[in-house]
Structure formats: structure tokens, C-alpha cells
N, C-alpha and C. Protein backbone atom coordinates (compact mmCIF):
# COMPACT_ATOMS: atom_id res chain seq x y z
N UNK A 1 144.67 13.45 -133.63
CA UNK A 1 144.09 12.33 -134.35
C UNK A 1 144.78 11.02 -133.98
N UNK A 2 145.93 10.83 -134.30
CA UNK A 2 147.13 9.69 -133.42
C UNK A 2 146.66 9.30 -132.28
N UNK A 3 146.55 10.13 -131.25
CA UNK A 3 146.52 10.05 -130.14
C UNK A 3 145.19 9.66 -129.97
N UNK A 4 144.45 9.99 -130.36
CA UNK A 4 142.93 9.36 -129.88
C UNK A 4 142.62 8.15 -130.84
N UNK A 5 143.10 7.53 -131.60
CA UNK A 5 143.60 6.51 -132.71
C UNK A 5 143.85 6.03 -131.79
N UNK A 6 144.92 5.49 -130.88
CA UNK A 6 145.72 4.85 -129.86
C UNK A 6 144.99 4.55 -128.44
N UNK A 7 144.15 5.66 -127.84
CA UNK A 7 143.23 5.71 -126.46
C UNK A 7 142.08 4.82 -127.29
N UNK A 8 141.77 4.87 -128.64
CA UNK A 8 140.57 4.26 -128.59
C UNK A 8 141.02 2.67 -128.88
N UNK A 9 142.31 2.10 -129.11
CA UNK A 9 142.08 0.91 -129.06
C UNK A 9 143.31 0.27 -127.74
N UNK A 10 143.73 1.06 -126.97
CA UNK A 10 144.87 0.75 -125.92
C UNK A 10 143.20 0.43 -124.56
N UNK A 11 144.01 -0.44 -123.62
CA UNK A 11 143.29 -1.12 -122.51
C UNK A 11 143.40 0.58 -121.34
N UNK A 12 142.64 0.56 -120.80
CA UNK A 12 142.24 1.61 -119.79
C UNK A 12 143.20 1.31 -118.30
N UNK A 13 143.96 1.61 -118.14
CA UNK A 13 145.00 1.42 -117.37
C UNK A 13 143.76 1.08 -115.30
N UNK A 14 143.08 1.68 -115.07
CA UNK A 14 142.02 1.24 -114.55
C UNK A 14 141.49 0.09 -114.62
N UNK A 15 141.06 -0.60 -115.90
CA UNK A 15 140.95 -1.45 -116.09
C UNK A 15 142.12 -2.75 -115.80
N UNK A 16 142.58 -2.54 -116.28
CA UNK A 16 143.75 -3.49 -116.12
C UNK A 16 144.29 -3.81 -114.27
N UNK A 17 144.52 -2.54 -113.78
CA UNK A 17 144.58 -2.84 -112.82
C UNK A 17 143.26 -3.48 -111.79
N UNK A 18 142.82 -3.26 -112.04
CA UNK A 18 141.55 -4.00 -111.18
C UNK A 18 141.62 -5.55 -111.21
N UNK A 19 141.92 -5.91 -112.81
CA UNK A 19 141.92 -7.53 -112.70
C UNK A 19 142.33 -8.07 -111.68
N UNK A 20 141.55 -9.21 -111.36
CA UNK A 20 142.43 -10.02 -109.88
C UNK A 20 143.45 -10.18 -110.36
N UNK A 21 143.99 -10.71 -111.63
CA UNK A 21 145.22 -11.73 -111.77
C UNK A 21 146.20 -10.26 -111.70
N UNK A 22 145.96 -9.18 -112.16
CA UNK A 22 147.43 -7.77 -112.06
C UNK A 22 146.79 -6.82 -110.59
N UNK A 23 146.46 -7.10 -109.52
CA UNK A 23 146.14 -7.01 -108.31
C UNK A 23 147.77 -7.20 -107.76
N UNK A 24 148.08 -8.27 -107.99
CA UNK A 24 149.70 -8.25 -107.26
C UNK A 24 150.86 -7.69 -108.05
N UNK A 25 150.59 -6.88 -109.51
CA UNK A 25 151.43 -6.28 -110.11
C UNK A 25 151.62 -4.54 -109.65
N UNK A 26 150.03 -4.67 -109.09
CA UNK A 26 149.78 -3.29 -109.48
C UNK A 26 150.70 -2.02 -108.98
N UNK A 27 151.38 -2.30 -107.63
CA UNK A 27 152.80 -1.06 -107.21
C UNK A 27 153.36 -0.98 -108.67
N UNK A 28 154.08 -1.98 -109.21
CA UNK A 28 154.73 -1.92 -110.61
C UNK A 28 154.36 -0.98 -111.79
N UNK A 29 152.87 -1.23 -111.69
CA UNK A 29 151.95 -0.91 -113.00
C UNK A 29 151.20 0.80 -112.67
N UNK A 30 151.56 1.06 -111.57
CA UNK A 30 151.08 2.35 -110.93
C UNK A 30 151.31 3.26 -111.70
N UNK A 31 152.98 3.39 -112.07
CA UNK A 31 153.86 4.02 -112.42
C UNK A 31 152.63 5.40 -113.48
N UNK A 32 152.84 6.32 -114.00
CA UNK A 32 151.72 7.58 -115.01
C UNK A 32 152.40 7.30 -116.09
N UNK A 33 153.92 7.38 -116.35
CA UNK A 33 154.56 7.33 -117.23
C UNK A 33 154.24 5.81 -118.38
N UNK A 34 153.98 4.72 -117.82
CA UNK A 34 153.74 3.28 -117.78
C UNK A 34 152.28 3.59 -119.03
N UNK A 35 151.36 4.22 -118.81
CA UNK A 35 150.07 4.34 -119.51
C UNK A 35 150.01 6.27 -120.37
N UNK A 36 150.99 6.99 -119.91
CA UNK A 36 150.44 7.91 -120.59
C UNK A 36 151.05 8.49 -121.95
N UNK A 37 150.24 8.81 -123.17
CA UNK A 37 150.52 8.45 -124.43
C UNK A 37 150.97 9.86 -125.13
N UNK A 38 152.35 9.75 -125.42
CA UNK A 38 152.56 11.32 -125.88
C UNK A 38 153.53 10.28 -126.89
N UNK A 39 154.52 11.86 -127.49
CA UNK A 39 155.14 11.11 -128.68
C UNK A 39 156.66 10.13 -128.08
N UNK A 40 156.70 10.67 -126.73
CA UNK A 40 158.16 9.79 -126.64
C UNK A 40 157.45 8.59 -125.49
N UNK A 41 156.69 8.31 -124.95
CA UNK A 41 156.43 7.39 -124.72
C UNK A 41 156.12 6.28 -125.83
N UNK A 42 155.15 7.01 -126.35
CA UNK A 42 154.42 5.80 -127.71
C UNK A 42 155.85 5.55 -128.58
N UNK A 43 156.78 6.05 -128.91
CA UNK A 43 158.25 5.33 -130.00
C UNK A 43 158.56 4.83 -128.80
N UNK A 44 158.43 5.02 -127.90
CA UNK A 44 159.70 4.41 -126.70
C UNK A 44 159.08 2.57 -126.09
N UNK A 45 157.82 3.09 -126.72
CA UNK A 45 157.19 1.72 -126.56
C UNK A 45 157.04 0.55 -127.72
N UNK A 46 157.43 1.49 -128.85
CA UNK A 46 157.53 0.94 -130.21
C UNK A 46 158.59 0.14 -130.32
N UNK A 47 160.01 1.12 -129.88
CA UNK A 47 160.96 0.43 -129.89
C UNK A 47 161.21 -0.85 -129.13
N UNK A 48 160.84 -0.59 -127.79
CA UNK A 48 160.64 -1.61 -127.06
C UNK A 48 160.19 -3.06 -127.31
N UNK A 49 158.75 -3.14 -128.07
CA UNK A 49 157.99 -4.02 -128.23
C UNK A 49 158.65 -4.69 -129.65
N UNK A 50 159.63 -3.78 -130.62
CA UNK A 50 160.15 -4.41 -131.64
C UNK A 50 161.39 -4.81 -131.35
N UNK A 51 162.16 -4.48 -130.27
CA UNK A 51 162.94 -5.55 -129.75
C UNK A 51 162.93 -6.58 -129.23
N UNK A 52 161.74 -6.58 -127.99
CA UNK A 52 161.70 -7.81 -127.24
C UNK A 52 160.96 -8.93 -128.58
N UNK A 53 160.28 -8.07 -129.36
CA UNK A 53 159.73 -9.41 -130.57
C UNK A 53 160.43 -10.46 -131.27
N UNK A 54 161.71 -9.56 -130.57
CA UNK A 54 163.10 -11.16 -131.50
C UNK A 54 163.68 -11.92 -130.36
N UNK A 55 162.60 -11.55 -129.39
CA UNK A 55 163.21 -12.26 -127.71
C UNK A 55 163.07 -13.80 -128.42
N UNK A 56 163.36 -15.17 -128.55
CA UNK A 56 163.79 -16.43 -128.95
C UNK A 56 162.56 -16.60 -127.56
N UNK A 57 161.24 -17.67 -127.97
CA UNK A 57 160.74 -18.51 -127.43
C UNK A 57 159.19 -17.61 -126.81
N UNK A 58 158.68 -17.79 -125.83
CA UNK A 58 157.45 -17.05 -125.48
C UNK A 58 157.48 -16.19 -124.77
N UNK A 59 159.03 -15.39 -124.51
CA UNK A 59 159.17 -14.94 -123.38
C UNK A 59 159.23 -13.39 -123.68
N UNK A 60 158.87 -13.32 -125.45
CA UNK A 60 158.34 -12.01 -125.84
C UNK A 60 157.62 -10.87 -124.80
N UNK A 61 156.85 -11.28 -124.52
CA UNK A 61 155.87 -9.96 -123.54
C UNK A 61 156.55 -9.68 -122.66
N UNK A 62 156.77 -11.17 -121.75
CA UNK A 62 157.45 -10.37 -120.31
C UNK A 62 158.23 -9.46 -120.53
N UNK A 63 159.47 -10.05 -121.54
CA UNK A 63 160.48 -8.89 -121.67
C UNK A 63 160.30 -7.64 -122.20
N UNK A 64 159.69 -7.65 -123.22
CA UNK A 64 158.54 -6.48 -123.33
C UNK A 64 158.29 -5.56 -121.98
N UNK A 65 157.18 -6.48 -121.45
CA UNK A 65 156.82 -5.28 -119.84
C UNK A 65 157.83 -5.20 -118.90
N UNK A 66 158.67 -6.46 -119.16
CA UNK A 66 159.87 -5.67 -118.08
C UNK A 66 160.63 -4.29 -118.66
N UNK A 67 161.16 -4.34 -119.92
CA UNK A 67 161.49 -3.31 -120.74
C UNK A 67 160.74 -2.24 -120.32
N UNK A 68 159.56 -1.74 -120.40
CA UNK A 68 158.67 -0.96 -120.36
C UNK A 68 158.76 0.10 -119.09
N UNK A 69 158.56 -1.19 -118.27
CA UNK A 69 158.04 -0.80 -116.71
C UNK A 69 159.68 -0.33 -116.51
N UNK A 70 160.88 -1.12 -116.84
CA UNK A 70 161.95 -0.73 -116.05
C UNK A 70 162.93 1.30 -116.88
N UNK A 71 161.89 0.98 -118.17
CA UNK A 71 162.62 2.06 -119.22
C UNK A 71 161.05 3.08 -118.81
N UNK A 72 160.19 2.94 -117.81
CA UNK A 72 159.16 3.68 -118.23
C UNK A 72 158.99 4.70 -119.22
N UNK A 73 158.18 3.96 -120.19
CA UNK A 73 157.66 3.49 -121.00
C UNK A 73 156.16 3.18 -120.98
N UNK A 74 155.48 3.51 -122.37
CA UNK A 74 153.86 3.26 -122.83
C UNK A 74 154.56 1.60 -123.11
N UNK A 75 153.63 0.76 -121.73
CA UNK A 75 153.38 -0.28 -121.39
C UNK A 75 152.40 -1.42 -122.70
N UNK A 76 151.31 -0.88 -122.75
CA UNK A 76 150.37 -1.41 -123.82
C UNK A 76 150.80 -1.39 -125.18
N UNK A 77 151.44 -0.08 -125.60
CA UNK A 77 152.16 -0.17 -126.74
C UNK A 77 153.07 -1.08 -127.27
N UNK A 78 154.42 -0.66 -126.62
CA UNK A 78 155.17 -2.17 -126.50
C UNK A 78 154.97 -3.40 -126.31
N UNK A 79 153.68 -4.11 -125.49
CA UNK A 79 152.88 -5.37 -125.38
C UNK A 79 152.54 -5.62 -127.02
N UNK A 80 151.76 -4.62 -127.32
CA UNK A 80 151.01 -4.73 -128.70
C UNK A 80 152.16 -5.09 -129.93
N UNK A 81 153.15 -4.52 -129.87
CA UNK A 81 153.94 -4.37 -131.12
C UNK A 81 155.37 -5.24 -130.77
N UNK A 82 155.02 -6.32 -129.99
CA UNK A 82 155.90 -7.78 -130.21
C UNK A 82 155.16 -8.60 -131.02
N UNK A 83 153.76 -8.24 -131.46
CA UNK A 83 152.61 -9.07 -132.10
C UNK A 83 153.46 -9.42 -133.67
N UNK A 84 154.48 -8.69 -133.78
CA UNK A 84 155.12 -8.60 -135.55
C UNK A 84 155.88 -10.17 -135.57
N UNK A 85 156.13 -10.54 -134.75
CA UNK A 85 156.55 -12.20 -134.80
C UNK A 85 155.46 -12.52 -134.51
N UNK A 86 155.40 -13.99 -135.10
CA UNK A 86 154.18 -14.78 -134.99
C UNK A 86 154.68 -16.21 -135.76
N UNK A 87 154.10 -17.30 -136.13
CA UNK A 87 154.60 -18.69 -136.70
C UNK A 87 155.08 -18.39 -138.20
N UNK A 88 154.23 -17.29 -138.45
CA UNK A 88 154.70 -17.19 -140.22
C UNK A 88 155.70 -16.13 -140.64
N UNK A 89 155.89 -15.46 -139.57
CA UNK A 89 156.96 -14.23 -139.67
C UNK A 89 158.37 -14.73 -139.00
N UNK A 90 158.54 -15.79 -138.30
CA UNK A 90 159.70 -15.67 -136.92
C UNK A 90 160.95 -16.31 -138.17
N UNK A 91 160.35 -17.42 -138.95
CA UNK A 91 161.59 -17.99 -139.86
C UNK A 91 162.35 -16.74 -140.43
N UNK A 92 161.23 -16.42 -141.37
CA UNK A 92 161.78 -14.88 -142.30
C UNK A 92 162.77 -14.09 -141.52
N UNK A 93 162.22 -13.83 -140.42
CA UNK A 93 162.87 -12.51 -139.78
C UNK A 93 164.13 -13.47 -139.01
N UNK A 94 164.42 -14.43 -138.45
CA UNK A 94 165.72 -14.96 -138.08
C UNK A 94 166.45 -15.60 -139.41
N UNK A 95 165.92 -15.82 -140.66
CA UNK A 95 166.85 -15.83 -141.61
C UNK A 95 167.53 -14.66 -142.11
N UNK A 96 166.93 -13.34 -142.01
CA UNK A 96 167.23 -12.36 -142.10
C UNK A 96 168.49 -11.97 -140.93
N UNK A 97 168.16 -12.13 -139.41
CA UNK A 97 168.91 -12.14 -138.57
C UNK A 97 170.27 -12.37 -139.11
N UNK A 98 170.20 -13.77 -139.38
CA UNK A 98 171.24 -14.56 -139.68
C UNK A 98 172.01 -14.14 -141.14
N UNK A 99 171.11 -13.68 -141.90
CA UNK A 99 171.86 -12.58 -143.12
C UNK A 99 173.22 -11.79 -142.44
N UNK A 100 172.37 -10.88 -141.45
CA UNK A 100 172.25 -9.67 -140.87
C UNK A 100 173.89 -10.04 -139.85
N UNK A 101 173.89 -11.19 -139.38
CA UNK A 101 175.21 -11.52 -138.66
C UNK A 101 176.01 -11.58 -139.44
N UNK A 102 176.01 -12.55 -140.96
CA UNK A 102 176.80 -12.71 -141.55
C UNK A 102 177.50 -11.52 -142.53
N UNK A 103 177.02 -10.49 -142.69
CA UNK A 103 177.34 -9.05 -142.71
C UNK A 103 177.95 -8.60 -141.72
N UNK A 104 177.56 -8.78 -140.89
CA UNK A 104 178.23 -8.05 -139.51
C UNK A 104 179.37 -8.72 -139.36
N UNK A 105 179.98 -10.06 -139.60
CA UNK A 105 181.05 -10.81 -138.76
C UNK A 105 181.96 -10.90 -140.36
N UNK A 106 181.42 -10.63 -141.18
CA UNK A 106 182.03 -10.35 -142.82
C UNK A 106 182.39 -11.90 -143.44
N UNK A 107 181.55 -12.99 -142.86
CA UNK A 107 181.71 -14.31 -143.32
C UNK A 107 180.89 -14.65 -144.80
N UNK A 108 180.66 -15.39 -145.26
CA UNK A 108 179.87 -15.67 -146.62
C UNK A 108 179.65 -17.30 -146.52
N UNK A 109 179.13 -18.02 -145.66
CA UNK A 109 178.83 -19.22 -145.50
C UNK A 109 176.95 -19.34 -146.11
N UNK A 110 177.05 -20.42 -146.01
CA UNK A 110 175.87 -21.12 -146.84
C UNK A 110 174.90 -20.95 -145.93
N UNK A 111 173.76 -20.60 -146.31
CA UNK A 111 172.47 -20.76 -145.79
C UNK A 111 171.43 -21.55 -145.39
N UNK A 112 171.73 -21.94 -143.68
CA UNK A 112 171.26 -23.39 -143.70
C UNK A 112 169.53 -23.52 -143.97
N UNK A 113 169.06 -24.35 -144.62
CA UNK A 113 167.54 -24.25 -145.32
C UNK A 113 166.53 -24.90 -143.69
N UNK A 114 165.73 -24.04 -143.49
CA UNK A 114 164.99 -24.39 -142.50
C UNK A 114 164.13 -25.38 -142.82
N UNK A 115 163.47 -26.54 -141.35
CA UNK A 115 162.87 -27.77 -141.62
C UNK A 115 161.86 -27.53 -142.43
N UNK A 116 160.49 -28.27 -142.97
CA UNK A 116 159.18 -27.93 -143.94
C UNK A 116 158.82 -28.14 -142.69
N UNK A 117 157.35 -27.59 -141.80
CA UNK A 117 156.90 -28.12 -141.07
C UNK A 117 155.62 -29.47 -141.39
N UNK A 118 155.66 -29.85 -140.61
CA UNK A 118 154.63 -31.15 -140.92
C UNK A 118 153.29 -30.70 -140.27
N UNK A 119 152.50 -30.08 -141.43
CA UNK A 119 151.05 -29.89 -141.05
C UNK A 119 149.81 -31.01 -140.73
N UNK A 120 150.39 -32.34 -140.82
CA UNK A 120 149.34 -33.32 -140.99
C UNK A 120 149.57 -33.96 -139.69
N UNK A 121 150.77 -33.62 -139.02
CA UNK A 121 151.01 -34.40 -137.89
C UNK A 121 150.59 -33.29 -136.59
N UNK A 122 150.06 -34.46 -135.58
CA UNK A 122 149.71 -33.62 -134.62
C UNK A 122 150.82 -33.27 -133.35
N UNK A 123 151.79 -34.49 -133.26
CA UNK A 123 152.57 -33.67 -132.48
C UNK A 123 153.70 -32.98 -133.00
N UNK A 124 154.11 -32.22 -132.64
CA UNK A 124 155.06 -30.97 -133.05
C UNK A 124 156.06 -31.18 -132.70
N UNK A 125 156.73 -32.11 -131.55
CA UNK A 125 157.70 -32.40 -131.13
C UNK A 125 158.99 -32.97 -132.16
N UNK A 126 158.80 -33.33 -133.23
CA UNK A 126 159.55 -33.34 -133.90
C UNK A 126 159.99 -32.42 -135.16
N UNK A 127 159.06 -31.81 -135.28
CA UNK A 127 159.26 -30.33 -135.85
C UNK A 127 160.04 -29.17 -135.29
N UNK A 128 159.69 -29.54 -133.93
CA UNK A 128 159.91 -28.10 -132.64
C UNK A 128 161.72 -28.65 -132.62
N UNK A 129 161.89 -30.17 -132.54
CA UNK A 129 163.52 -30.49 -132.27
C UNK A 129 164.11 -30.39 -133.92
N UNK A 130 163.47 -30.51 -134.76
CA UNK A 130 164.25 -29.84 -136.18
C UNK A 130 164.34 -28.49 -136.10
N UNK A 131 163.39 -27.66 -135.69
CA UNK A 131 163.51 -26.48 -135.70
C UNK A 131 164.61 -25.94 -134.77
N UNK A 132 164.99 -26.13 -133.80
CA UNK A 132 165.84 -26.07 -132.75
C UNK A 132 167.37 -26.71 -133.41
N UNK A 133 167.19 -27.70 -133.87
CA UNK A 133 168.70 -27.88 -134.67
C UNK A 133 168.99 -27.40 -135.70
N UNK A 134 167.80 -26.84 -136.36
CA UNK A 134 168.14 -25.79 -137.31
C UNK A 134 168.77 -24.34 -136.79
N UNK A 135 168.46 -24.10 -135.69
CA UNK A 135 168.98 -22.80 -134.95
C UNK A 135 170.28 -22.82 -134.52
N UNK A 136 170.54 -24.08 -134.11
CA UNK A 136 172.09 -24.38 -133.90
C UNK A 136 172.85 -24.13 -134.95
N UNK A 137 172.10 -25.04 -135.96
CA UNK A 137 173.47 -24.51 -137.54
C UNK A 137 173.70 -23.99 -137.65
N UNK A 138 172.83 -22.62 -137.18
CA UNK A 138 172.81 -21.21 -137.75
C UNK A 138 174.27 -20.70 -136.93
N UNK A 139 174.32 -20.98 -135.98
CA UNK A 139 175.64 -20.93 -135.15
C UNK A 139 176.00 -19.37 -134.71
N UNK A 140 176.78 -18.69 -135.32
CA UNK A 140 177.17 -17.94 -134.69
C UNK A 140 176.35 -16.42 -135.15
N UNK A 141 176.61 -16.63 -136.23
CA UNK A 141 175.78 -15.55 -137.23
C UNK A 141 174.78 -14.87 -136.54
N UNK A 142 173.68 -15.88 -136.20
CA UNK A 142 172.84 -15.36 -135.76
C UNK A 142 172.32 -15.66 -134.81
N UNK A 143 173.54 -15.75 -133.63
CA UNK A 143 173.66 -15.50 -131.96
C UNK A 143 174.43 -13.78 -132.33
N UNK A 144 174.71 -13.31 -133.53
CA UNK A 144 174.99 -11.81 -133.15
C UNK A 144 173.91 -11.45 -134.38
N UNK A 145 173.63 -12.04 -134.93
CA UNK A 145 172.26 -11.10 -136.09
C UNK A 145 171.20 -10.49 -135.36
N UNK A 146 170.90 -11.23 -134.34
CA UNK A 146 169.35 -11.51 -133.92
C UNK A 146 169.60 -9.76 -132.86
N UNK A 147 170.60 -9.91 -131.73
CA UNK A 147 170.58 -8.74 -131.56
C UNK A 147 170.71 -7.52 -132.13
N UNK A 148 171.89 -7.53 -133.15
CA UNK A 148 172.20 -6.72 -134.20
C UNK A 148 170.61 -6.22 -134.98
N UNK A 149 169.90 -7.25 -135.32
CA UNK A 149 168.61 -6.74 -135.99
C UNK A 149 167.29 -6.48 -134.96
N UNK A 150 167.51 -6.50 -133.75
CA UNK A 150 165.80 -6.38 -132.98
C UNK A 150 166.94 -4.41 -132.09
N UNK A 151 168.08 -4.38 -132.31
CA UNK A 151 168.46 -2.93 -131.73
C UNK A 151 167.82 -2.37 -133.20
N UNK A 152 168.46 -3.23 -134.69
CA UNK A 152 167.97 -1.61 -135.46
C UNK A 152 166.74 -1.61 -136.01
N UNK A 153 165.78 -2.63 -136.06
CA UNK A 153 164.43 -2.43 -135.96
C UNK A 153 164.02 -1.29 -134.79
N UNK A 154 164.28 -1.76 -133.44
CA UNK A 154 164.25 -1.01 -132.25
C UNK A 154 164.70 0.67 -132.52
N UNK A 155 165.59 0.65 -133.54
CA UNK A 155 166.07 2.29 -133.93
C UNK A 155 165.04 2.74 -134.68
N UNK A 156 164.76 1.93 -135.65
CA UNK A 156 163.79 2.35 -137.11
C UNK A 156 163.18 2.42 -136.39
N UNK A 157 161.99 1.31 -135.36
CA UNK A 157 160.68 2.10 -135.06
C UNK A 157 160.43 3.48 -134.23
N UNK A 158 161.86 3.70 -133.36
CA UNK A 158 161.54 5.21 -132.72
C UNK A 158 161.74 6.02 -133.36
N UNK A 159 162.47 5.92 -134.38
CA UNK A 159 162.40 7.29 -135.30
C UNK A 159 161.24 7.03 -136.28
N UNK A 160 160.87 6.06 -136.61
CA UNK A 160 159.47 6.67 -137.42
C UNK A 160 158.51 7.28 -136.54
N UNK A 161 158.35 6.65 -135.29
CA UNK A 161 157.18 7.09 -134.76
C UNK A 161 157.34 8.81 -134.11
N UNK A 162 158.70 8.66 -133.85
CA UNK A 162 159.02 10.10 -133.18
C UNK A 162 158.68 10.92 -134.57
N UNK A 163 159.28 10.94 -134.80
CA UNK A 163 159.39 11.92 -136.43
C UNK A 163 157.75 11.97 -137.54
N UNK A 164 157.02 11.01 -137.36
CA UNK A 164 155.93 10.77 -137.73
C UNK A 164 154.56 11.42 -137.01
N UNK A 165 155.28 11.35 -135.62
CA UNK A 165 154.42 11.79 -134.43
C UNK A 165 154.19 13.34 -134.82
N UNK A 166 155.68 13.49 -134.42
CA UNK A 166 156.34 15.05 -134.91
C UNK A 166 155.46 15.74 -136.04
N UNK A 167 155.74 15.10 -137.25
CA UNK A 167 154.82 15.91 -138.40
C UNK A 167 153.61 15.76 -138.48
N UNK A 168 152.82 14.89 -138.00
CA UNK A 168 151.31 15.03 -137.64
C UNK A 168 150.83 15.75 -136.64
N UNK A 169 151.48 16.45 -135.91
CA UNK A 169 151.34 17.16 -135.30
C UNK A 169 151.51 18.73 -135.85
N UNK A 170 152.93 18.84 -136.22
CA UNK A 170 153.00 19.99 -137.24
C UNK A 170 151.79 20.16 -138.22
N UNK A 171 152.07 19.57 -138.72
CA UNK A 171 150.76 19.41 -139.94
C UNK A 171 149.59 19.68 -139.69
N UNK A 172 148.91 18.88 -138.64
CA UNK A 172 148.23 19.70 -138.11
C UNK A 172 147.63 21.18 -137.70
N UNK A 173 148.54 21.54 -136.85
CA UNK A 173 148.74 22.93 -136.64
C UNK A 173 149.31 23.83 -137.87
N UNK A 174 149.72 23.42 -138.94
CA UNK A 174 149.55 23.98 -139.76
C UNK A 174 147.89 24.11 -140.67
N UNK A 175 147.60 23.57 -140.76
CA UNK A 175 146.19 23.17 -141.12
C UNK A 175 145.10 23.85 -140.52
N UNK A 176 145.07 23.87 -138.68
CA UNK A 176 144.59 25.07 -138.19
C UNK A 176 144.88 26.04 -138.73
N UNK A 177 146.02 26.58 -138.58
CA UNK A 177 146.34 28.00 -138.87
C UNK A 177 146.05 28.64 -140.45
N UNK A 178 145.79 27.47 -141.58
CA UNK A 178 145.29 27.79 -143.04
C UNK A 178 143.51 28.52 -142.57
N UNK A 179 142.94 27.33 -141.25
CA UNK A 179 141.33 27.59 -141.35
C UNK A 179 141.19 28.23 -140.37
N UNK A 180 141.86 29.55 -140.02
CA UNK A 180 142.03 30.23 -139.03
C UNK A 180 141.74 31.71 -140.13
N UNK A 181 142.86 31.16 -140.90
CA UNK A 181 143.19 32.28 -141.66
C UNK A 181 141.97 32.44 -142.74
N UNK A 182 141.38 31.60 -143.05
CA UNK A 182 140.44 31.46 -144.38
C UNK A 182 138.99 32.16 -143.88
């Protein structure tokens, strides 16, 4: 059920390669392991995609598919599940980061309050340089939170999915074997 859950909304590895624009990826993207969906690919892509999601700036995916392709790895999976950052999630989850350092380094400093953004204004450029000196304040904390929290997200999601994978599968086959028996 999982598994065909996943083929019916993952890109057709065929597909993908054909595009002109992944035509010059495609030796890379060849790889079987890269597209095929079992339980340690799909966590291995989970994890993946919930680490590179705390990658700082747009450089989420690549690192993502480099991750992927170089850990082969379910490619599409990991693409898909950097989607957990986004404009309304990235504050939360690097204030958390920054919790998450200050635990780790055993400090108790103040919590610097992130800019309001300015929705009425059209350029962003002064939002984008508050936001950026807000990251500085943050200083050290969470130049070690941010990794500290995208490894144990990166832990949590392979063990749910492994272990989740795992008992839906069991379960399953237990379930046969009740309407086997009946």
C-alpha cells in the first residue's frame, strides 16, 4: 500500500530523464538505486531531504540531490521532503536551532527576537538585510544548532520511516495470513 502510495505520486525516472534540461545529468541520474523504492531507500531519502532542508539559502535541493546521488539514495524522495522549510516554517525551525545550540554549548543567553517582515513593501531588500543580521546575533548557538538539529531530524525521519515501513509491512502480512486462515 506505501509503496504504491509513493509510485503513484513520485516522477517516472524515464521521464525525468528524457527532459532536455537533465539530458546532461543523466550518467549521474542512471544510477537503479537513485529511483528504486523499498524501505531503506525511501528513510534514506527522508533523512536526506530533512537535512539538506536546514541547508541556509536556496541551495536546499541541490544538496539534497547531491546527498542522494552521492549516498545513493531514493532521489525524488529526498527532493520532495526539503519542501518542510518554506517562508513560514524557516524562522520557527532556526529559532528552535538556536534553542537547540544553546543546549548543546550549555549557555542561557537571550533570545534575539526576529525582524516583523514588511508585507506592504515591495522590495525585500531590507527585510532580507534585517533578516541576515538577525542571523548574525544568533552567533554561535546556532552555527552549531542548525547542524545539531537537521542530523536529528535526519535520525527521527529514518527511523520513523524504517520502522513504520517495517510494520506496515508486518501488518500486513499478518492480515493476509488472518484471510488465509478465515
Amino acid at each position: 500500500m506505501a509503496r504504491k502510495l509513493f509510485r503513484r505520486y513520485l516522477p517516472q525516472r524515464d521521464k525525468v530523464l528524457d527532459h532536455q534540461l537533465m539530458r546532461r545529468l543523466a550518467p549521474l541520474l542512471r544510477h537503479p538505486s537513485l529511483w528504486h523504492l523499498n524501505r531503506h531507500s525511501a528513510a534514506g531519502g527522508v533523512a536526506i531531504g530533512l537535512f539538506a532542508g536546514l541547508v541556509p539559502g536556496p541551495l536546499q535541493m541541490l544538496a539534497a540531490a547531491l546527498l542522494a546521488i552521492w549516498l545513493k539514495r531514493n532521489l525524488p524522495v529526498a527532493l520532495l521532503c526539503t519542501f518542510y522549510t518554506n517562508p513560514l516554517t524557516i524562522v520557527p525551525l532556526y529559532l528552535l536551532a538556536f534553542k537547540y545550540g544553546q543546549l548543546l554549548l550549555g549557555e542561557n543567553g537571550v533570545t534575539v527576537i526576529p525582524p516583523e517582515p514588511d508585507w506592504q513593501a515591495l522590495p525585500w531588500g531590507d527585510w532580507a538585510g534585517a533578516a541576515s543580521e538577525w542571523l548574525l546575533a544568533m552567533g554561535t548557538p546556532l552555527f552549531v544548532g542548525l547542524p545539531a538539529l537537521a542530523l536529528s531530524l535526519a535520525a527521527i525521519g529514518y527511523t520513523t520511516v524504517h520502522y513504520g515501513w517495517r510494520w506496515h509491512v508486518a501488518h500486513a502480512w499478518q492480515k493476509r495470513r488472518q484471510q488465509r486462515r478465515a
